[in-house]
Protein backbone atom coordinates (compact mmCIF):
# COMPACT_ATOMS: atom_id res chain seq x y z
CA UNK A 1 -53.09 -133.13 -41.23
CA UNK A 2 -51.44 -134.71 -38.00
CA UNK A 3 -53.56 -134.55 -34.83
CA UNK A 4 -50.70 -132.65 -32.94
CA UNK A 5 -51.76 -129.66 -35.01
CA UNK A 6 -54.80 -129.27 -34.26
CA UNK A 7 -53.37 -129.64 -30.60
CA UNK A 8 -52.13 -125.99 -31.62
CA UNK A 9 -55.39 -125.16 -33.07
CA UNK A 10 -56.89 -125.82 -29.52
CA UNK A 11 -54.44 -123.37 -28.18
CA UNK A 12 -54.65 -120.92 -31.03
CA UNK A 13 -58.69 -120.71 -30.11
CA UNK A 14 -58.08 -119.70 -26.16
CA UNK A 15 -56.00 -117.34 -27.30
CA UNK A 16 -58.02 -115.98 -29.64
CA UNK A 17 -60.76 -115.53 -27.02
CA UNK A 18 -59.12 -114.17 -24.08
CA UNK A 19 -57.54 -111.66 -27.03
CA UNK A 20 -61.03 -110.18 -28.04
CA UNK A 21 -63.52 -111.37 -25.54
CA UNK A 22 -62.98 -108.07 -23.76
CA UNK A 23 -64.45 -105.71 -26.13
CA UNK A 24 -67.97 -107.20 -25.42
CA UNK A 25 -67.58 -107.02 -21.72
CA UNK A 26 -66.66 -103.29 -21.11
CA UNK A 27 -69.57 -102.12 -19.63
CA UNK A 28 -69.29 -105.00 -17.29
CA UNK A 29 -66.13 -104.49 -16.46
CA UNK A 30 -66.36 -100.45 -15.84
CA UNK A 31 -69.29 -100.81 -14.03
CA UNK A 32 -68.19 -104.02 -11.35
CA UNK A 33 -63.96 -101.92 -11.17
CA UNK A 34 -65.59 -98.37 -11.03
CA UNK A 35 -63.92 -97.33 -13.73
CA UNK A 36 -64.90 -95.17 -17.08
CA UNK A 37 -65.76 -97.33 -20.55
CA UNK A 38 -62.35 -95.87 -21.82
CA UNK A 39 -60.47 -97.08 -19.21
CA UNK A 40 -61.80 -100.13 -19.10
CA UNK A 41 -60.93 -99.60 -23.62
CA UNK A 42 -57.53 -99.86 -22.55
CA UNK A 43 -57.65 -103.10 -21.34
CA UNK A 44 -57.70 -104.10 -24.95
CA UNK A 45 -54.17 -101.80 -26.08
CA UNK A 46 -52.49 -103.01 -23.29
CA UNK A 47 -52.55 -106.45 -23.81
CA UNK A 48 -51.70 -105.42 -27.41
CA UNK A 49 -48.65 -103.94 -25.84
CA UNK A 50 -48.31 -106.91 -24.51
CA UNK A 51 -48.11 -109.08 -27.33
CA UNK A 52 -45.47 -106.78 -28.73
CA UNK A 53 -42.74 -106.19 -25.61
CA UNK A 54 -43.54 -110.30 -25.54
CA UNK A 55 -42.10 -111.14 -28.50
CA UNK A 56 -38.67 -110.08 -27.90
CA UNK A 57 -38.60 -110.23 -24.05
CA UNK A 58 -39.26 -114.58 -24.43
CA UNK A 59 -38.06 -115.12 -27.89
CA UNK A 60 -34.60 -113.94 -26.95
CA UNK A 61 -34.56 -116.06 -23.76
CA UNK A 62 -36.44 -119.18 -24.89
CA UNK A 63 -33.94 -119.69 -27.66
CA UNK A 64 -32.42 -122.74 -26.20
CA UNK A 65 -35.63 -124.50 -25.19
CA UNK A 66 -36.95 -127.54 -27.04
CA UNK A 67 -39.68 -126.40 -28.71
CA UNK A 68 -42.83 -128.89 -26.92
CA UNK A 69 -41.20 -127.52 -23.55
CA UNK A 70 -41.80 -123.69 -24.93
CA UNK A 71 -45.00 -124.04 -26.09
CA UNK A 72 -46.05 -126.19 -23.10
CA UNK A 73 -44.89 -123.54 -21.06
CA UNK A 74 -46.24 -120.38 -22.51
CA UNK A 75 -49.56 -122.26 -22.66
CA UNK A 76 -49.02 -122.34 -18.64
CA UNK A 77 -48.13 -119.04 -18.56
CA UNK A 78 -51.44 -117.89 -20.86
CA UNK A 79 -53.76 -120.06 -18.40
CA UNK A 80 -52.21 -118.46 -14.93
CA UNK A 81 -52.48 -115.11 -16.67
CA UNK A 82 -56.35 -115.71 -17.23
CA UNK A 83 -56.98 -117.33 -13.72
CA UNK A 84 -55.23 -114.06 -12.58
CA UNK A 85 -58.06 -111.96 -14.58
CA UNK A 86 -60.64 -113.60 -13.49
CA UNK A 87 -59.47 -113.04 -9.42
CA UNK A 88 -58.50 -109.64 -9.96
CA UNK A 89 -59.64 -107.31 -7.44
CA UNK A 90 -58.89 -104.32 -8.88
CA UNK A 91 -58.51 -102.28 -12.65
CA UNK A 92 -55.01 -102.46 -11.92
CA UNK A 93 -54.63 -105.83 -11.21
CA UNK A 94 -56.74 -106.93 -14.43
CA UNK A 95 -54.15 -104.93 -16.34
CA UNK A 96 -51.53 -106.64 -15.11
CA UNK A 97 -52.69 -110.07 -15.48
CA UNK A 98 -54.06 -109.13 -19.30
CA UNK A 99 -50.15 -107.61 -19.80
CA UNK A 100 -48.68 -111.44 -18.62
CA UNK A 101 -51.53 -113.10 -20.47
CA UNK A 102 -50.77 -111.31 -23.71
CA UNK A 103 -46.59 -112.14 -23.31
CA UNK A 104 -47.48 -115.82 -24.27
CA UNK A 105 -49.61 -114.57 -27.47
CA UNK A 106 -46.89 -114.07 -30.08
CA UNK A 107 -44.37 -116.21 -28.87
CA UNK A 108 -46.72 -119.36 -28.69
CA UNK A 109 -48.24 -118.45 -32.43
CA UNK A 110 -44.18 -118.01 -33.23
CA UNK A 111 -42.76 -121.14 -32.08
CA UNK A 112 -46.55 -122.73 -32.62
CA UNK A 113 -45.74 -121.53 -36.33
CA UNK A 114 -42.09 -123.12 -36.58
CA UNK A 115 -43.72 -126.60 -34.84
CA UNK A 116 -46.63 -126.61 -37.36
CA UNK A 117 -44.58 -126.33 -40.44
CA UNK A 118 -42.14 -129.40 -38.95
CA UNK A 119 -45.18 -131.51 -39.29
CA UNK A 120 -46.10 -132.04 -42.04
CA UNK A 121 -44.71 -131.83 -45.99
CA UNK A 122 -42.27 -128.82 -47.22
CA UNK A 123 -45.32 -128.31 -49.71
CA UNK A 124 -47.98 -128.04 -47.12
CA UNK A 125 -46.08 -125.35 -44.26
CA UNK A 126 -48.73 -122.59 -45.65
CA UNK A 127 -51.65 -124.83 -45.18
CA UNK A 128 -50.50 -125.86 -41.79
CA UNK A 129 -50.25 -122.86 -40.73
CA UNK A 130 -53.57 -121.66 -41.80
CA UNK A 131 -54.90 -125.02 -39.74
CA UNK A 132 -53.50 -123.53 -36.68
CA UNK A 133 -54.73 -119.94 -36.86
CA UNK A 134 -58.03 -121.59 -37.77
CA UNK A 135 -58.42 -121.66 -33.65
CA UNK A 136 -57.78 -118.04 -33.72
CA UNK A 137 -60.54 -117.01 -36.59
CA UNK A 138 -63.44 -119.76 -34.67
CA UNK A 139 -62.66 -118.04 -31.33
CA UNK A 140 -64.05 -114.88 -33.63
CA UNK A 141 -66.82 -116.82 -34.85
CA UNK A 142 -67.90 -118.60 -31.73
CA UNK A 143 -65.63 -118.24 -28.93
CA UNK A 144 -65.86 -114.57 -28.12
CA UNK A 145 -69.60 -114.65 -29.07
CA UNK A 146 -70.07 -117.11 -26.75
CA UNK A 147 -67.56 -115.72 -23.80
CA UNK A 148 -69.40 -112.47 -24.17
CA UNK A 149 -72.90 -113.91 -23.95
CA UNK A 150 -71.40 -115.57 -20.64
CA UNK A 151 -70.01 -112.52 -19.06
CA UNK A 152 -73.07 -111.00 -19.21
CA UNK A 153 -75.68 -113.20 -17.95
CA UNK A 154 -72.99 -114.52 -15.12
CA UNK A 155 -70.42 -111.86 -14.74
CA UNK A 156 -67.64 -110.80 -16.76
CA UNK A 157 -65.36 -112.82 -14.63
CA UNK A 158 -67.02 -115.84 -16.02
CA UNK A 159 -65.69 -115.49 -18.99
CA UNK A 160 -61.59 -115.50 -17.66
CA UNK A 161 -63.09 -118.79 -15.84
CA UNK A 162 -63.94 -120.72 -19.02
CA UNK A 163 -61.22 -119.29 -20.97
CA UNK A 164 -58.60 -120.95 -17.99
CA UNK A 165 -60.46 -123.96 -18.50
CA UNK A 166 -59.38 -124.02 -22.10
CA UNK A 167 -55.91 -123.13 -21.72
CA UNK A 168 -56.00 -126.23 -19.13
CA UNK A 169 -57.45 -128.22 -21.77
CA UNK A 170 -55.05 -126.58 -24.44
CA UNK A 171 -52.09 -127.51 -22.42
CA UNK A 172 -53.28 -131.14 -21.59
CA UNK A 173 -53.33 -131.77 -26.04
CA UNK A 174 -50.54 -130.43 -26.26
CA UNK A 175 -48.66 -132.37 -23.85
CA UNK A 176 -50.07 -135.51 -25.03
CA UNK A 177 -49.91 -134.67 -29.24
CA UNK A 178 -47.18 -132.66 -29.97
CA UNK A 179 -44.01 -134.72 -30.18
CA UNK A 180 -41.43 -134.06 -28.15
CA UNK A 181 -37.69 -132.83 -29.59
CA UNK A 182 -34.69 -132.19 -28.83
CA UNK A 183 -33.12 -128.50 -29.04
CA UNK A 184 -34.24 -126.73 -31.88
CA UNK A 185 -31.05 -126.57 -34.48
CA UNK A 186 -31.02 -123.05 -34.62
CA UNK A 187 -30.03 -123.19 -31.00
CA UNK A 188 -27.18 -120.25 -31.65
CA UNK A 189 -27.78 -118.66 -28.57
CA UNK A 190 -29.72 -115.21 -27.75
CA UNK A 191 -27.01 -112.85 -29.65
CA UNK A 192 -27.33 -115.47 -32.72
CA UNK A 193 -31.05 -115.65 -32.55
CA UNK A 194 -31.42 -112.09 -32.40
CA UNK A 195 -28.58 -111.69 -35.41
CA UNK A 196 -31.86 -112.59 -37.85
CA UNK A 197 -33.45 -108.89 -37.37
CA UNK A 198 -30.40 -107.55 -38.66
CA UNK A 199 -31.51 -109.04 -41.96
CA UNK A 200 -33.01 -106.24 -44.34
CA UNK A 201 -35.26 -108.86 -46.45
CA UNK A 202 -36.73 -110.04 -42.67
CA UNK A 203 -37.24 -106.11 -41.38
CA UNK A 204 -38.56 -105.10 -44.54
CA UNK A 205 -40.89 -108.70 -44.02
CA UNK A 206 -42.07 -107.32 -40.51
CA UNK A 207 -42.84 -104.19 -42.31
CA UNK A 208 -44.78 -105.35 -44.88
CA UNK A 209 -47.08 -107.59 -41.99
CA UNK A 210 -47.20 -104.12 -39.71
CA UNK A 211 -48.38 -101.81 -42.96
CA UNK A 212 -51.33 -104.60 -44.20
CA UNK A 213 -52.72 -104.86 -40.92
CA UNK A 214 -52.81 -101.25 -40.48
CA UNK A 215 -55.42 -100.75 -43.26
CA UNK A 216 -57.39 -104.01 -41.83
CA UNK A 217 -57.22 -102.79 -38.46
CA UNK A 218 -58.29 -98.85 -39.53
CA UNK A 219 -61.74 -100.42 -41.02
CA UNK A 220 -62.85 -102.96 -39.00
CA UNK A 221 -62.06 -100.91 -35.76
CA UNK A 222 -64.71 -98.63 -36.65
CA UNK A 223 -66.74 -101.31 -38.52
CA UNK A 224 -70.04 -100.76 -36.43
CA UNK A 225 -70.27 -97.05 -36.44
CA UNK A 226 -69.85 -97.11 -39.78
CA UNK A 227 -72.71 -99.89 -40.37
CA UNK A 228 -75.55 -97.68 -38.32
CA UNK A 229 -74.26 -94.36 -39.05
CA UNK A 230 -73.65 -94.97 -42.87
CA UNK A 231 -74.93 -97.64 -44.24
CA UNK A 232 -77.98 -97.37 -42.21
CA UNK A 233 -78.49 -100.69 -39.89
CA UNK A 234 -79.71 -101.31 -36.86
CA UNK A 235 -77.61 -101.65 -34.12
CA UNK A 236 -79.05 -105.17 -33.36
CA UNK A 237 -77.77 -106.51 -36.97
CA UNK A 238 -73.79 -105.44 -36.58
CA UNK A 239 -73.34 -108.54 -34.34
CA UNK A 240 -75.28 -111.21 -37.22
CA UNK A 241 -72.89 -109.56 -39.60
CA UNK A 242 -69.88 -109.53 -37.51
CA UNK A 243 -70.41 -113.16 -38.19
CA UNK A 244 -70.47 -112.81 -41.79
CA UNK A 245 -67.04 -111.08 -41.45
CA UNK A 246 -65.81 -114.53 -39.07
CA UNK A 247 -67.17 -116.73 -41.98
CA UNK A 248 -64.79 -114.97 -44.44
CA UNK A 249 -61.93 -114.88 -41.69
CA UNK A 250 -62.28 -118.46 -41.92
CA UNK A 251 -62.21 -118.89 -45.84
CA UNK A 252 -59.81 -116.43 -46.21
CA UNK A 253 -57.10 -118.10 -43.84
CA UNK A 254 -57.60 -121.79 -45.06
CA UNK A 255 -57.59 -120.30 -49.32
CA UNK A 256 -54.52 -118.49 -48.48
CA UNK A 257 -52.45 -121.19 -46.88
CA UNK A 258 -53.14 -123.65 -50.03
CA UNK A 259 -52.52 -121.72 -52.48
CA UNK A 260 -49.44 -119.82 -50.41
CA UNK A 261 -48.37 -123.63 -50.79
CA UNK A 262 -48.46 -123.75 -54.67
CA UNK A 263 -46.78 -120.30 -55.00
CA UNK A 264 -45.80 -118.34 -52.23
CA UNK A 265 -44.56 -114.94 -53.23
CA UNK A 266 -47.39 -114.57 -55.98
CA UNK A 267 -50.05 -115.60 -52.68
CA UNK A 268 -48.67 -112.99 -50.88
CA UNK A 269 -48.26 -110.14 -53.01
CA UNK A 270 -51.94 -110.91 -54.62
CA UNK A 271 -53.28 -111.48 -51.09
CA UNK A 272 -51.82 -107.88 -50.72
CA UNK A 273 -53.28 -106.44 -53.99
CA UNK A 274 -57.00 -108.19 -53.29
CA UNK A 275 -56.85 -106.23 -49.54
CA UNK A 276 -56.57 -102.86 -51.12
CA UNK A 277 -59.25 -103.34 -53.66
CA UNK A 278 -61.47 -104.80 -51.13
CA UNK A 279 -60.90 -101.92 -49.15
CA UNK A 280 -61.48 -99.29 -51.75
CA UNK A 281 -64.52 -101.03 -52.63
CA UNK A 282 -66.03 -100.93 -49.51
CA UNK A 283 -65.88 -96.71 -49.98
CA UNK A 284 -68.57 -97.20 -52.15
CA UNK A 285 -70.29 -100.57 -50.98
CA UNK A 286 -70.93 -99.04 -47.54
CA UNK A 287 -73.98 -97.12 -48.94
CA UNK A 288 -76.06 -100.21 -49.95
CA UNK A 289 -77.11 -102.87 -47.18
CA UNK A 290 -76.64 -105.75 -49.41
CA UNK A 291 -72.98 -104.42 -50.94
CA UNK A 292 -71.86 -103.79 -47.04
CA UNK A 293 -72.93 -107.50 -46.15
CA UNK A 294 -71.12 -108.76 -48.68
CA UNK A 295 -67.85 -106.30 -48.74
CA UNK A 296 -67.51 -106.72 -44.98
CA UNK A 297 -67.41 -110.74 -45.43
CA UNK A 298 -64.86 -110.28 -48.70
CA UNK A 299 -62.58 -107.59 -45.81
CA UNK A 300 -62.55 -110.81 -43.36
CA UNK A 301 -61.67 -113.48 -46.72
CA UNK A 302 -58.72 -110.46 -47.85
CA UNK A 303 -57.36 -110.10 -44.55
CA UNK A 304 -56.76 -114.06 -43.14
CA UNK A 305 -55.77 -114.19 -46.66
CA UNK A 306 -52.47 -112.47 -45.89
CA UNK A 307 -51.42 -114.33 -42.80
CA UNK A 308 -50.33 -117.67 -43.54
CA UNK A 309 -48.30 -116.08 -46.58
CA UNK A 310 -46.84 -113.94 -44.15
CA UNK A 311 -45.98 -115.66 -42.06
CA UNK A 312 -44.12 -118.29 -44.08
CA UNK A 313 -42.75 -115.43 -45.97
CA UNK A 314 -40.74 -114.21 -43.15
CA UNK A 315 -39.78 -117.98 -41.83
CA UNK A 316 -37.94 -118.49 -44.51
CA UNK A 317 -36.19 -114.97 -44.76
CA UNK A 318 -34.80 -116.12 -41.60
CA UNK A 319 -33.54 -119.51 -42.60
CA UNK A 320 -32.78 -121.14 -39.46
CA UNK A 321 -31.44 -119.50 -37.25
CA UNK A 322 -33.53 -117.53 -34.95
CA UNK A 323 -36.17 -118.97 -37.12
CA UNK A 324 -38.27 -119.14 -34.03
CA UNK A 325 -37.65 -115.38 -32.77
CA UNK A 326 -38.62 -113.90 -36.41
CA UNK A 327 -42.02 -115.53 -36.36
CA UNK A 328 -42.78 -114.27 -33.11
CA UNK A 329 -41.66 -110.65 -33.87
CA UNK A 330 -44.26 -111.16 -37.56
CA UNK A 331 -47.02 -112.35 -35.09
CA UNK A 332 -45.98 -109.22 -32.79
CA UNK A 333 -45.91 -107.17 -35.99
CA UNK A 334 -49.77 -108.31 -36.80
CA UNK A 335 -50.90 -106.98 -33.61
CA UNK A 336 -48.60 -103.65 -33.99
CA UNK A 337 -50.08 -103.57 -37.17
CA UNK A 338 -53.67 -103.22 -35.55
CA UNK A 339 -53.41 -100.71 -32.71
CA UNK A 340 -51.51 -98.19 -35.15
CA UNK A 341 -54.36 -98.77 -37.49
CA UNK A 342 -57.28 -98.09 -34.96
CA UNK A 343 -55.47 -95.12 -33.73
CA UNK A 344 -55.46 -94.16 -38.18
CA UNK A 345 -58.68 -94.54 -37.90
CA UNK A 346 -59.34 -92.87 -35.21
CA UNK A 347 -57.43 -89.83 -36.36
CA UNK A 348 -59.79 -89.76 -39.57
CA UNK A 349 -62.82 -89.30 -37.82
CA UNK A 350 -61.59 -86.85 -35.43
CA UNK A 351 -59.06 -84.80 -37.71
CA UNK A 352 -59.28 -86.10 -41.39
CA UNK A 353 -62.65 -86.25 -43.74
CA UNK A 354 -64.66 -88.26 -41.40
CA UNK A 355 -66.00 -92.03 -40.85
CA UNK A 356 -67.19 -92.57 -44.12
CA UNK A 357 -63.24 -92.07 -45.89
CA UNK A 358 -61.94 -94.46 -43.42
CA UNK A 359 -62.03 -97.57 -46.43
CA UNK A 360 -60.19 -95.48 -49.03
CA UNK A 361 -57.93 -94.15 -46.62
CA UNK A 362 -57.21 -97.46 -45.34
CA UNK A 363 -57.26 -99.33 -48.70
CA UNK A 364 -54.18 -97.40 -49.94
CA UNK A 365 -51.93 -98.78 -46.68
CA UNK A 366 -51.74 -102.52 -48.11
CA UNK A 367 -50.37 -100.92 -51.60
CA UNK A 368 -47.47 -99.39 -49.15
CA UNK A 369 -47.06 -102.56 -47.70
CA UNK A 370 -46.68 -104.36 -51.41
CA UNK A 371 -44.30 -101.72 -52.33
CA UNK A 372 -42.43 -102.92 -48.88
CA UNK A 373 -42.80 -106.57 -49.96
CA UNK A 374 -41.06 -105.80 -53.43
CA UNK A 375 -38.18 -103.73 -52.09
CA UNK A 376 -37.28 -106.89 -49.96
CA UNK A 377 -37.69 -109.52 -52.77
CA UNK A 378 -35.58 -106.53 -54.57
CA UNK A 379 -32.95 -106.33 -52.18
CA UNK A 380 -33.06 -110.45 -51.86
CA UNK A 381 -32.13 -111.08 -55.70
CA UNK A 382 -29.69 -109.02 -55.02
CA UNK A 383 -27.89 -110.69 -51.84
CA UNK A 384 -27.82 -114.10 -53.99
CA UNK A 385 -27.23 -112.70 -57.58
CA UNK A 386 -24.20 -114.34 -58.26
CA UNK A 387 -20.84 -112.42 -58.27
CA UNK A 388 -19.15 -112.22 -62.38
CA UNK A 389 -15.90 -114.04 -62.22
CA UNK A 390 -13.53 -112.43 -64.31
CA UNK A 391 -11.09 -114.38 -67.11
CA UNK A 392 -7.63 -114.85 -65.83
CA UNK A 393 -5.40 -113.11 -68.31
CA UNK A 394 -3.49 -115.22 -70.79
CA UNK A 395 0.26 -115.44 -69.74
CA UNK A 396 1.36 -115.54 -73.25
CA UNK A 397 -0.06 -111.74 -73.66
């Protein structure tokens, strides 16, 4: 793989740490902004909300930007945003600088997306892919780990310090790795770039991203209660098998983009199958330590699993033009795809069966989302199936 993509790996990572980071620093942050926990809770939704007005607001606008400039740019924008957290005087002020942090998330993993796959082979876009959201699934493993250790021996405004830091260094790799181009082709203008959601096989796409995330997002929201409350562990072991879960993130990302690579629609629509029955195997895996170790490590493989396929999936619904807007609404659709599945999650425990039907509940959303996934390759046959071209009557009839 070229070194410029792992130039987008750096950036992937400080993304993925300023993204999560927060969730271990909430008592922190309540207690130093005199806030409540669940204020400081949504800290975490609205940079998710974020992520998602992002997506259109700078993929519409950006359209006509050569790609290096873009990402160079939103990688400016990401490491302002986190300077801004870490100065913040105030709850409000933190949101705010989260909110312009979390604008540069899915356009840079968009465009990041559209860059990776021009670098290398046509029969290696999956796997380069998966090498860039490899930053994103390490910042799980050691980034946020690490950021949340910092936050709390130093401050949680530590943490927004050494996160800038890598958005600096992020932005220097990329500057000095990616090559530079001219305007992308698709350059069609905003109406033309935003003429690709208009395409039913790319909607349906975005669907089928928001629906498997939702059943990812409904389990591992909930993943700790549901370790000490179930399955019977101590609250001091959720974090060593956390890691377990980043260790399968890891596998799970890297498997799918290679063999996404070798067959793309059967990746995805297997990747989608494996999710479910991960999922509904957890119901019952959740009542034996060993089983829970292992199904919440096979729930991190199933889930990266999906996103390279995805992703590629929907690039090449979109064929060009707005080819860069489409990837950043799927990245937007990802994170979408999580808050409504914490708030399904939530709703079980507080209105459905309880905590422990969360997995079965949630491992039936990724068989919606294949259903989805073959209504668009459904409706795509049928856009190319070619037209019968009737005989021209003989003029001696």
């Amino acid at each position: 793989m070229p070194l410029a993509l792992y130039a987008l790996t750096a950036g992937a990572f400080g993304i993925g740490v300023t993204e999560f980071v927060i969730m271990g620093l909430l008592l922190e942050v309540s207690a130093d902004l005199g806030v409540t926990i669940s204020s400081a809770g949504l800290l975490i939704s609205g940079y998710a909300l974020g992520v998602v007005a992002g997506a259109p607001l700078l993929g519409a606008f950006t359209g006509k930007w050569p790609r290096k400039t873009l990402l160079m740019s939103l990688m400016a924008v990401f490491t302002l945003g986190n300077l801004a957290c870490a100065l913040a005087p105030d709850y409000w002020s933190l949101m705010a600088a989260r909110v312009l942090t979390a604008f540069a998330h899915a356009s840079f993993f968009g465009v990041g997306s559209v860059v990776a796959t021009g670098l290398v082979a046509p029969d290696r876009k999956a796997s380069a892919i998966a090498v860039m959201f490899t930053g994103l699934t390490v910042a799980n493993i050691l980034g946020v780990p690490f950021g949340t250790w910092l936050g709390q021996a130093y401050g949680w405004r530590a943490s927004f310090w050494a996160v800038t830091l890598i958005g600096i260094s992020a932005l220097a790799v990329i500057a000095f790795l990616v090559p530079a181009d001219e305007k992308p082709e698709d350059n069609v203008g905003t109406a033309g770039a935003l003429s690709v959601l208009g395409r039913g096989p790319v909607l349906l796409g975005l669907l089928t991203t928001v629906l498997s995330w939702v059943g990812v997002f409904a389990a591992f929201t909930y993943i700790a209660p549901i370790l000490t409350q179930i399955t019977g562990f101590s609250d001091s072991a959720v974090s060593p098998i956390l890691l377990v879960f980043g260790g399968g993130l890891v596998v799970g990302n890297l498997l799918g983009g290679r063999l996404a690579d070798r067959r793309l629609v059967p990746t995805m629509l297997g990747s989608l199958v494996v999710l479910s029955v991960v999922l509904l195997g957890m119901t019952f895996a959740i009542h034996n330590r060993i089983l829970a170790v292992i199904a919440v490590g096979l729930l991190g493989a199933a889930a990266f699993a999906t996103v390279a396929p995805l992703q590629i999936w929907v690039l090449e619904k979109a064929e060009g033009a707005g080819q860069g807007l489409a990837s950043s609404f799927n990245i937007a659709a990802f994170n979408l795809g999580n808050a409504i599945g914490a708030g399904l999650g939530g709703l079980i425990i507080a209105q459905g069966p309880g905590l422990g039907a969360i997995p079965w509940i949630a491992g039936l959303v990724p068989l919606a989302a294949l259903l989805v996934a073959l209504a668009a390759l459904r409706l795509e046959r049928r856009s190319i199936a070619p037209t019968p071209v009737r005989a021209c009557p003989d003029p001696a009839e």
